[in-house]
Every structure is written in C-alpha cells, then in structure tokens.
Protein backbone atom coordinates (compact mmCIF):
# COMPACT_ATOMS: atom_id res chain seq x y z
CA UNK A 1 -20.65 -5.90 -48.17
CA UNK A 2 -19.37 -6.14 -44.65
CA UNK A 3 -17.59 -9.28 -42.95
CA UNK A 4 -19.58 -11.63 -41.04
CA UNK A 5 -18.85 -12.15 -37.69
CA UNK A 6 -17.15 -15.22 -38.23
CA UNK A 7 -15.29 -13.43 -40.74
CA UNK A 8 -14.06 -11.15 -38.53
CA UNK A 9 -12.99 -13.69 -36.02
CA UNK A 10 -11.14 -15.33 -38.19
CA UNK A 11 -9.51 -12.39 -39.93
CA UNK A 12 -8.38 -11.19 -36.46
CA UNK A 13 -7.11 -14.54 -35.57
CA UNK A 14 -4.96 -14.77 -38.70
CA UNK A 15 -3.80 -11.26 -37.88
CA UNK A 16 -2.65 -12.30 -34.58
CA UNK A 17 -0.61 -15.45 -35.86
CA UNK A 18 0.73 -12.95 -38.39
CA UNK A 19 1.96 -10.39 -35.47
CA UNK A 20 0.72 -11.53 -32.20
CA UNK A 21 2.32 -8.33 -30.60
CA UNK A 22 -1.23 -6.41 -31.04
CA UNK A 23 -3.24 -9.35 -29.13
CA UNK A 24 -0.25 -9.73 -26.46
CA UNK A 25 0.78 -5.98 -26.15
CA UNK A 26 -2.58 -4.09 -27.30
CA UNK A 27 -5.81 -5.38 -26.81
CA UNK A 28 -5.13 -8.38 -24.43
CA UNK A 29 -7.60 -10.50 -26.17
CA UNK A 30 -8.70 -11.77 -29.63
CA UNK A 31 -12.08 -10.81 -29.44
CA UNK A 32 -11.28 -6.83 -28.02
CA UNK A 33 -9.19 -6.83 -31.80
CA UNK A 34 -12.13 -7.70 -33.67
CA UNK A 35 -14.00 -5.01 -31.58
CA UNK A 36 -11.10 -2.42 -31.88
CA UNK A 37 -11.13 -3.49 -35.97
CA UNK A 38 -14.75 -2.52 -35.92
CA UNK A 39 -14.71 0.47 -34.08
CA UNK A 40 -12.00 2.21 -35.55
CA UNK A 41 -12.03 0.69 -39.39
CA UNK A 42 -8.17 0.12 -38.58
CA UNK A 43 -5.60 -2.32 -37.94
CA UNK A 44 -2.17 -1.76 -36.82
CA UNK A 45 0.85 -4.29 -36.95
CA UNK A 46 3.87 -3.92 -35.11
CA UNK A 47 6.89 -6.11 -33.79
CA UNK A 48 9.02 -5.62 -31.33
C-alpha cells in the first residue's frame, strides 16, 4: 500500500526536523522533498 499524501507530508516534515540540512541545503522546500521522495523511492540524510 502506498502513503497518502498527507502521509507523505508529514513523513517529509518529520524528516526535516530530524535533519533539516536536506530541506535547507537540497531541495529548498518541504514539498520539492516529498516530490524528490516520490520520484526517486529515496531519501538521503546528511549533517553538516
């Protein structure tokens, strides 16, 4: 079963509290990680 959309929001918003370095130094926006998440089946975490 896939997420929902609100799923995915809120996964991705979790993620970025979690390591806000891929909003604030990847995709610039929540919404473009739930998009990258869906496109690519992928999530990656860094910190700097």
């Amino acid at each position: 079963m896939l997420p929902t959309d609100a799923e995915m929001q809120s996964f991705a918003q979790e993620m970025y509290e979690f390591c806000p370095d891929i909003v604030e130094q990847g995709t610039e926006s929540i919404e473009e990680l739930v998009e990258e998440i869906k496109k690519t089946k992928k999530l990656f975490l860094w910190w700097d």
